[in-house]
Structure formats: structure tokens, C-alpha cells
PDB file of N, CA and C in Angstrom:
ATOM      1  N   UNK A   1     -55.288 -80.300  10.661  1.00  0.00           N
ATOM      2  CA  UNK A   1     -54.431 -81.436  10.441  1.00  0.00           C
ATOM      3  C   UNK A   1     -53.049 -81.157  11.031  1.00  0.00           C
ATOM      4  N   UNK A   2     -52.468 -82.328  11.624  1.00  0.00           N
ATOM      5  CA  UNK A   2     -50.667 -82.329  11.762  1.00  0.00           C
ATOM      6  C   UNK A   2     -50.181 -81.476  11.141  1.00  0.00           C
ATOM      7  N   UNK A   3     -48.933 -81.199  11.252  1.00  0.00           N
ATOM      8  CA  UNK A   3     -47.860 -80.468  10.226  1.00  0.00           C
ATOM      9  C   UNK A   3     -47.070 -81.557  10.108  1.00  0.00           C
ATOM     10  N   UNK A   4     -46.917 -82.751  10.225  1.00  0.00           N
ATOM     11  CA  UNK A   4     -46.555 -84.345   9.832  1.00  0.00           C
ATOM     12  C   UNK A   4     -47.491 -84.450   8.413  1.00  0.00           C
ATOM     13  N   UNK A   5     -48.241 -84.766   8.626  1.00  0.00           N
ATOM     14  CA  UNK A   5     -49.852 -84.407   7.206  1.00  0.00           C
ATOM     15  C   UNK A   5     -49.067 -83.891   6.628  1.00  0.00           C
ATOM     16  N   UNK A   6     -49.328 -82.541   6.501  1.00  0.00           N
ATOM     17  CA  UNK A   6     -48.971 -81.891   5.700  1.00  0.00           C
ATOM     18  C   UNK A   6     -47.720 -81.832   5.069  1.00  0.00           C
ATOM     19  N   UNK A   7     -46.755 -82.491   5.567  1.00  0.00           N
ATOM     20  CA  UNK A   7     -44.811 -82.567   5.198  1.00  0.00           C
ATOM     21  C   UNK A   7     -45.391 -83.745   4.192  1.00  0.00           C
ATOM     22  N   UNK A   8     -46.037 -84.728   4.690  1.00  0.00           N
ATOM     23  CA  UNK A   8     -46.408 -85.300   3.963  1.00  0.00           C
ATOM     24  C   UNK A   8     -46.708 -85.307   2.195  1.00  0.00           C
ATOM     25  N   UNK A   9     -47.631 -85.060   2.227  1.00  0.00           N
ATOM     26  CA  UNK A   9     -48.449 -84.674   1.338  1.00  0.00           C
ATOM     27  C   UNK A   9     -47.904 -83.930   0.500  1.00  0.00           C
ATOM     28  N   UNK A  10     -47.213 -82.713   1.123  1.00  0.00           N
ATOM     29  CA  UNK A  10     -46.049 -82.088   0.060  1.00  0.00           C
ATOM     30  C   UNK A  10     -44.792 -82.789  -0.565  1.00  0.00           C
ATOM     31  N   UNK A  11     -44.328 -83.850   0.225  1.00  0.00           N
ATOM     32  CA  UNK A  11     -43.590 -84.406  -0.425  1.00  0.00           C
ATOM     33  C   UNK A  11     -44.165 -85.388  -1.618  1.00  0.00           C
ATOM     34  N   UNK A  12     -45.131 -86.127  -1.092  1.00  0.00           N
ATOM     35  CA  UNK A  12     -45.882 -86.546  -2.180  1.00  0.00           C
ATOM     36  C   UNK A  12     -45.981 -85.903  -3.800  1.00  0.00           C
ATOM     37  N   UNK A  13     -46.426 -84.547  -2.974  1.00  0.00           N
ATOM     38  CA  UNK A  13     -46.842 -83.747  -4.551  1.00  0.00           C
ATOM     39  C   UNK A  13     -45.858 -83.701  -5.116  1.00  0.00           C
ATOM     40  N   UNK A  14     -44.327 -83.033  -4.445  1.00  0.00           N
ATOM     41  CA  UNK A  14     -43.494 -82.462  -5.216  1.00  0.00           C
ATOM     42  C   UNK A  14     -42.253 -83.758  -5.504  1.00  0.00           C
ATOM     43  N   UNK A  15     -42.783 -84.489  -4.900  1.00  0.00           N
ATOM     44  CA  UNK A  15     -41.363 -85.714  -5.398  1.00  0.00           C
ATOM     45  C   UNK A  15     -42.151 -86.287  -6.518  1.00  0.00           C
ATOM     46  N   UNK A  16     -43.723 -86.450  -6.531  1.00  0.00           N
ATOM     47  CA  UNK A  16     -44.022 -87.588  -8.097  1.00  0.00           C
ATOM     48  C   UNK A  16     -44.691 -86.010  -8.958  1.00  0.00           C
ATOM     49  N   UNK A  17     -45.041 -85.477  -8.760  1.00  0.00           N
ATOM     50  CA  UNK A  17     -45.165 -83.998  -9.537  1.00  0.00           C
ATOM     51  C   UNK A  17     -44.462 -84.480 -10.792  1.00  0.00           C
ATOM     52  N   UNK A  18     -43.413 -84.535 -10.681  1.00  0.00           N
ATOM     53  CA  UNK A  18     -41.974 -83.897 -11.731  1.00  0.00           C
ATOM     54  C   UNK A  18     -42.440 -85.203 -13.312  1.00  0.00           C
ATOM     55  N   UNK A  19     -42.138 -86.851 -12.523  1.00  0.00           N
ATOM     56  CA  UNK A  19     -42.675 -87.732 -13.330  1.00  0.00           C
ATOM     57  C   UNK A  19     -44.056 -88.118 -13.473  1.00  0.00           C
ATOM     58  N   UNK A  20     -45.097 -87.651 -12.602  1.00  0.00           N
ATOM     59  CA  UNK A  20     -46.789 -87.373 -13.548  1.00  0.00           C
ATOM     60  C   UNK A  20     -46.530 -86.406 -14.380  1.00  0.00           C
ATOM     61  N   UNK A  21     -46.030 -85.654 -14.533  1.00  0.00           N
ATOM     62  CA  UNK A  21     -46.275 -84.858 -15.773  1.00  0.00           C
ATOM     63  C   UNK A  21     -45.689 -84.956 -16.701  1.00  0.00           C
ATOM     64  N   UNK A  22     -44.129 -85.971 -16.136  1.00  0.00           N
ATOM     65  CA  UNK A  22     -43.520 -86.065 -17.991  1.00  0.00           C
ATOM     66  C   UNK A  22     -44.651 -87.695 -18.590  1.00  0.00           C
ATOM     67  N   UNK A  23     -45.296 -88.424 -17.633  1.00  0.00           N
ATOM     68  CA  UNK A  23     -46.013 -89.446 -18.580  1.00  0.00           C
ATOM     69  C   UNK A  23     -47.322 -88.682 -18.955  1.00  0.00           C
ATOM     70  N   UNK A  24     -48.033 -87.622 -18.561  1.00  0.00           N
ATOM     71  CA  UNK A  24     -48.947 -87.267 -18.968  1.00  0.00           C
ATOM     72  C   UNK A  24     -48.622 -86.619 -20.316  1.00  0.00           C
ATOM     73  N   UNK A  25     -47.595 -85.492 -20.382  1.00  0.00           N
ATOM     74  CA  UNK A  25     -47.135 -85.214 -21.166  1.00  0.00           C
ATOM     75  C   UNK A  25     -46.857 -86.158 -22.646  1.00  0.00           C
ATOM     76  N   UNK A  26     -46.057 -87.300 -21.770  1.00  0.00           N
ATOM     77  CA  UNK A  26     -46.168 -88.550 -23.148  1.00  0.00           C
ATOM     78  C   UNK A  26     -46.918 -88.798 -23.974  1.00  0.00           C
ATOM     79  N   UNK A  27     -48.119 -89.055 -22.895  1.00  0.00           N
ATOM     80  CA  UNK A  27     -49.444 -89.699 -23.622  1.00  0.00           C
ATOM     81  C   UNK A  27     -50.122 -88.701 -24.440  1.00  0.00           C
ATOM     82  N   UNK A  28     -49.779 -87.616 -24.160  1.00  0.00           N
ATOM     83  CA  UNK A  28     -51.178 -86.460 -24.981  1.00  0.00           C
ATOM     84  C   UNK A  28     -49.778 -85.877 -25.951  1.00  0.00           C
ATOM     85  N   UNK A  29     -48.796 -86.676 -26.207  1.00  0.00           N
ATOM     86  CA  UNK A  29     -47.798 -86.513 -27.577  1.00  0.00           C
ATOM     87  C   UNK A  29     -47.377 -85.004 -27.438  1.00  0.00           C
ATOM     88  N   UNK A  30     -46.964 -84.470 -26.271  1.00  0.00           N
ATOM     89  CA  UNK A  30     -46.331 -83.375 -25.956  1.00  0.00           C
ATOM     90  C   UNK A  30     -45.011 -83.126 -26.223  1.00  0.00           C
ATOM     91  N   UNK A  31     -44.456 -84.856 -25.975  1.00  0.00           N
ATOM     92  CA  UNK A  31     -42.952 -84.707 -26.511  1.00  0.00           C
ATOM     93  C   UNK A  31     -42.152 -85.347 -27.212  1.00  0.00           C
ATOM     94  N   UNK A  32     -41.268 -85.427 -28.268  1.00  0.00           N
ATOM     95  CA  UNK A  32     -41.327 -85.673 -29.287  1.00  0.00           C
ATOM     96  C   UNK A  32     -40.534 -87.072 -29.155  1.00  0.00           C
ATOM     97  N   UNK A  33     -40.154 -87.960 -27.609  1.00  0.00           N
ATOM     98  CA  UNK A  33     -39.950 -88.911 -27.628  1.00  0.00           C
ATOM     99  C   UNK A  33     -41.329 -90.100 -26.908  1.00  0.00           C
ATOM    100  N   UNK A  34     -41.828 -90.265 -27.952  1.00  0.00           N
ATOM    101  CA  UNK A  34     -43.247 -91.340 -27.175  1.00  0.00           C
ATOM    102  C   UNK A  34     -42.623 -92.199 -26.176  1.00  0.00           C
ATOM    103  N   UNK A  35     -41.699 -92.665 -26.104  1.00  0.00           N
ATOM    104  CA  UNK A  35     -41.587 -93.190 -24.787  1.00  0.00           C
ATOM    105  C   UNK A  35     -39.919 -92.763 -24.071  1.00  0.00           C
ATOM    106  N   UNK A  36     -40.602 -91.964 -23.199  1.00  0.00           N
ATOM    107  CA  UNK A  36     -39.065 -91.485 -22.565  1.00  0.00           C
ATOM    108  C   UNK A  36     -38.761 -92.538 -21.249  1.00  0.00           C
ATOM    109  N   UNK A  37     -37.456 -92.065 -20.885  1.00  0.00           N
ATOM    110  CA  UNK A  37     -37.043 -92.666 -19.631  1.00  0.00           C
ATOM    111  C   UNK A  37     -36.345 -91.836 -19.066  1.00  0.00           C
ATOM    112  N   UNK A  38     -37.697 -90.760 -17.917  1.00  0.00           N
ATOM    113  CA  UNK A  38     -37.169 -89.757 -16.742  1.00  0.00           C
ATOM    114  C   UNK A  38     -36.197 -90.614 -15.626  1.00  0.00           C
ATOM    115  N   UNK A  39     -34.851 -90.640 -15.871  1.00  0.00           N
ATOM    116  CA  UNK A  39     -33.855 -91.467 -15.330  1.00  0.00           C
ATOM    117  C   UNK A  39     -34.189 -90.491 -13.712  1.00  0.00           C
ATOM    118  N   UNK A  40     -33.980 -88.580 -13.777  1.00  0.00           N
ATOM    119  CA  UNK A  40     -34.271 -87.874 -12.127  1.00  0.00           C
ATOM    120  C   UNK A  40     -35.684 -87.729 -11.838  1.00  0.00           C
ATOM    121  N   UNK A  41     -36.463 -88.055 -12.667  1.00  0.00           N
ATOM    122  CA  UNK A  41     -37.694 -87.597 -12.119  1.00  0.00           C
ATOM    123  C   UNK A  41     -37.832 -89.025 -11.416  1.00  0.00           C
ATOM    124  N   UNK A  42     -37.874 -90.504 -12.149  1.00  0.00           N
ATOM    125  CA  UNK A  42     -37.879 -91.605 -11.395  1.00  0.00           C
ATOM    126  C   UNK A  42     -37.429 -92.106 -10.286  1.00  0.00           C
ATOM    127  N   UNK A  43     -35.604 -91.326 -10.183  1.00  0.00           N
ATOM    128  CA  UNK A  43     -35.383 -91.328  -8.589  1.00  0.00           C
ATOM    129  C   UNK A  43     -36.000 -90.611  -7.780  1.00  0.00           C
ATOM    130  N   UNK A  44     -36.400 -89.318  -8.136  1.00  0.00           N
ATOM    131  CA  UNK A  44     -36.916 -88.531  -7.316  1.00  0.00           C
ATOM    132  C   UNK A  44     -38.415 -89.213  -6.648  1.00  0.00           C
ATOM    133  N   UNK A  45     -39.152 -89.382  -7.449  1.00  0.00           N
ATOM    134  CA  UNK A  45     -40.120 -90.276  -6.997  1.00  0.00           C
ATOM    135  C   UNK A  45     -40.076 -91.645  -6.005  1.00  0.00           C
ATOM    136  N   UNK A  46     -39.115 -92.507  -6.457  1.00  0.00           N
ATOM    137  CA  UNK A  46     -38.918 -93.436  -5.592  1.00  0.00           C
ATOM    138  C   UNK A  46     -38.441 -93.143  -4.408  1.00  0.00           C
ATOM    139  N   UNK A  47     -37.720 -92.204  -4.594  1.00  0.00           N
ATOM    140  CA  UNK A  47     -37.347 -91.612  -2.813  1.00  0.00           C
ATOM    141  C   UNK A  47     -37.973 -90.845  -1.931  1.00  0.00           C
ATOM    142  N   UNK A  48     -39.270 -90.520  -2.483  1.00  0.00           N
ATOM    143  CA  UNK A  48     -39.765 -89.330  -1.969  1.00  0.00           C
ATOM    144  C   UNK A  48     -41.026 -90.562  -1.717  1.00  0.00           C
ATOM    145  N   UNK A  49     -41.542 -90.991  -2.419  1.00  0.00           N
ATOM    146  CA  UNK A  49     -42.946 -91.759  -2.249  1.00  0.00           C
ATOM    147  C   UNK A  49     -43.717 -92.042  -1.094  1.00  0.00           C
ATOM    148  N   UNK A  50     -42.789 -93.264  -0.792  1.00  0.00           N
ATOM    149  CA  UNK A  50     -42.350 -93.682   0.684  1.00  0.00           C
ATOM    150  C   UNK A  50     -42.682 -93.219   2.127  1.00  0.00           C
ATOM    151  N   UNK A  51     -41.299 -91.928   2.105  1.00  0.00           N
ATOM    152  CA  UNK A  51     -41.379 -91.682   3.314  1.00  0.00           C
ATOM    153  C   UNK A  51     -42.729 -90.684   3.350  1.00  0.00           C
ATOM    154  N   UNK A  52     -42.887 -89.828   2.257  1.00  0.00           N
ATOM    155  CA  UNK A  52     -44.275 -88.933   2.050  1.00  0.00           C
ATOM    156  C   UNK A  52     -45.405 -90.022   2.520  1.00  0.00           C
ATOM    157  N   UNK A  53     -45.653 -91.058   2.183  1.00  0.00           N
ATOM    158  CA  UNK A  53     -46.968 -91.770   2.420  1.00  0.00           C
ATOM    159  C   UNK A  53     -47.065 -91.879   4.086  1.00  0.00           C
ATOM    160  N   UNK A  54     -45.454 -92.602   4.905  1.00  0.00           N
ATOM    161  CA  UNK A  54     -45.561 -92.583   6.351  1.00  0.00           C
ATOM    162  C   UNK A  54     -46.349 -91.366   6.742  1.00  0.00           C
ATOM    163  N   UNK A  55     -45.075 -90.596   6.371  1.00  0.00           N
ATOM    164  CA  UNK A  55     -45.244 -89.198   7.304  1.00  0.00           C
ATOM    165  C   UNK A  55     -47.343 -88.567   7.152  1.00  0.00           C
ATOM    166  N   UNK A  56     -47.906 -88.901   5.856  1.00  0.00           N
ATOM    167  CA  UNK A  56     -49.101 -88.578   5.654  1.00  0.00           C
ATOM    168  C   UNK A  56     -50.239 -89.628   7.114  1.00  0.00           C
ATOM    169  N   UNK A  57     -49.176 -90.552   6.966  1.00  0.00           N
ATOM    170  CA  UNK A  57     -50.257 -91.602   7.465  1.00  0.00           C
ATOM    171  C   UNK A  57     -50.198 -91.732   9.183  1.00  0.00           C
ATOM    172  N   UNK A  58     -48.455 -91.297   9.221  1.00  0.00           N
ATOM    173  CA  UNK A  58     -48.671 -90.790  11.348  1.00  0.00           C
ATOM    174  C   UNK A  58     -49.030 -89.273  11.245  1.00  0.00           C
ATOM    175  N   UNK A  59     -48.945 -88.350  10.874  1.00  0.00           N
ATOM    176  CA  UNK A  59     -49.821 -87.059  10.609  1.00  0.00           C
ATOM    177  C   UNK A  59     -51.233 -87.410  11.348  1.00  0.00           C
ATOM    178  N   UNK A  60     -52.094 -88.200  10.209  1.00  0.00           N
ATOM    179  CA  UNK A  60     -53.401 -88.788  10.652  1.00  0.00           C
ATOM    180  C   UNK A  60     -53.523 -89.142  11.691  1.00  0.00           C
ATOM    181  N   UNK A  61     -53.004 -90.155  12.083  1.00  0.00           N
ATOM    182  CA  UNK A  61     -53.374 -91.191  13.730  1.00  0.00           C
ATOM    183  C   UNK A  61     -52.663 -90.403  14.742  1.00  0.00           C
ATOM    184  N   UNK A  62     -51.937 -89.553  14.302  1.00  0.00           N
ATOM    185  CA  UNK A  62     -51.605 -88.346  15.260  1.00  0.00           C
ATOM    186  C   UNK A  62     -52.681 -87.495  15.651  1.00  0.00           C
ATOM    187  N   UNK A  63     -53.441 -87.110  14.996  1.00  0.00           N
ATOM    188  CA  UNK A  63     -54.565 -86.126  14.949  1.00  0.00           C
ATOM    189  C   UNK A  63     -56.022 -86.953  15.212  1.00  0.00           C
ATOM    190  N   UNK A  64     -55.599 -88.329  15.193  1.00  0.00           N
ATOM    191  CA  UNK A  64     -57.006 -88.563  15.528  1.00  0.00           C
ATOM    192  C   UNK A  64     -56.972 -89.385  16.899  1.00  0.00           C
ATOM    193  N   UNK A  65     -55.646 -89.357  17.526  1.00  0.00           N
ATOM    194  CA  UNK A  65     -55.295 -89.903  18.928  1.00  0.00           C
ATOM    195  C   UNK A  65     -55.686 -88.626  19.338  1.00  0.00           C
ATOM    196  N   UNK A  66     -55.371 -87.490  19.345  1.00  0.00           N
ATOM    197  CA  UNK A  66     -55.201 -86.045  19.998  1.00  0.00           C
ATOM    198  C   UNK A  66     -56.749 -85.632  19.661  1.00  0.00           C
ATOM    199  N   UNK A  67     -57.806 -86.048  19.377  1.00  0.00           N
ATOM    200  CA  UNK A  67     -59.220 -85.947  18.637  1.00  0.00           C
ATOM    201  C   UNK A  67     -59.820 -86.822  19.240  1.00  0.00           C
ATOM    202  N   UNK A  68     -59.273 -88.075  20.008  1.00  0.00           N
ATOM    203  CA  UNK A  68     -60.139 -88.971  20.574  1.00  0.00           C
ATOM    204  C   UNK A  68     -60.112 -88.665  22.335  1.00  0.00           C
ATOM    205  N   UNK A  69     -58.889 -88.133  22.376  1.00  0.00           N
ATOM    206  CA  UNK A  69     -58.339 -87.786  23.991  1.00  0.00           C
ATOM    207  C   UNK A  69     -59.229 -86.372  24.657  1.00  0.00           C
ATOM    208  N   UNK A  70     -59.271 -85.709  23.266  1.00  0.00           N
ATOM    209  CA  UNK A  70     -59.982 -84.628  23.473  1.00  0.00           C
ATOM    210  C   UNK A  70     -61.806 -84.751  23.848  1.00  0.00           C
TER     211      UNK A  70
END
């Protein structure tokens, strides 16, 4: 795969990482506010989402232009 892919994908993980785990956390009553509001984990996510999904998605058609030429 790209190293576009892959920038990808890591941003993915590590920008919504932070807020999947404080709602998972929620739900299985890990913390002692049932409904929080991750004010940095939520920005972090919204900013990261985004450009992580592009970069995952020209990664791909990068690798499969360079896969079809080949």
C-alpha cells in the first residue's frame, strides 16, 4: 500500500481513538459521569476525520493507478 494509506489510516486511528474510547468507556459505566462531553477528544476527531479519510482514499487510487499501469 501507499504511504498516503497509511498516513491515512493512522490518523484515523489516532485522531477518533481518544473519543471511541471515552463513549465506550461510557456505555460499559467505566466512568462515573454517564454522559460526558469530551470537549478535546471531539475536536480532535473532527479535525482529524476528514483529512484521514482523503488521504486513505488517494493512498488507494494511487496504488491502484500504479497496479493498473503495471
Amino acid at each position: 500500500m501507499s504511504k498516503l494509506f497509511w498516513i491515512g489510516v493512522a490518523l484515523l486511528l489516532l485522531g477518533s481513538g481518544p473519543l471511541l474510547m471515552i463513549v465506550a468507556a461510557s456505555s460499559l459505566g467505566l466512568l462515573s459521569d454517564p454522559n460526558p462531553n469530551p470537549i478535546g477528544p471531539g475536536l480532535l476527531f473532527f479535525f482529524t476525520f476528514w483529512p484521514g479519510v482523503v488521504l486513505t482514499v488517494i493512498g488507494l487510487a494511487r496504488r491502484r493507478r500504479t497496479d493498473r499501469l503495471a
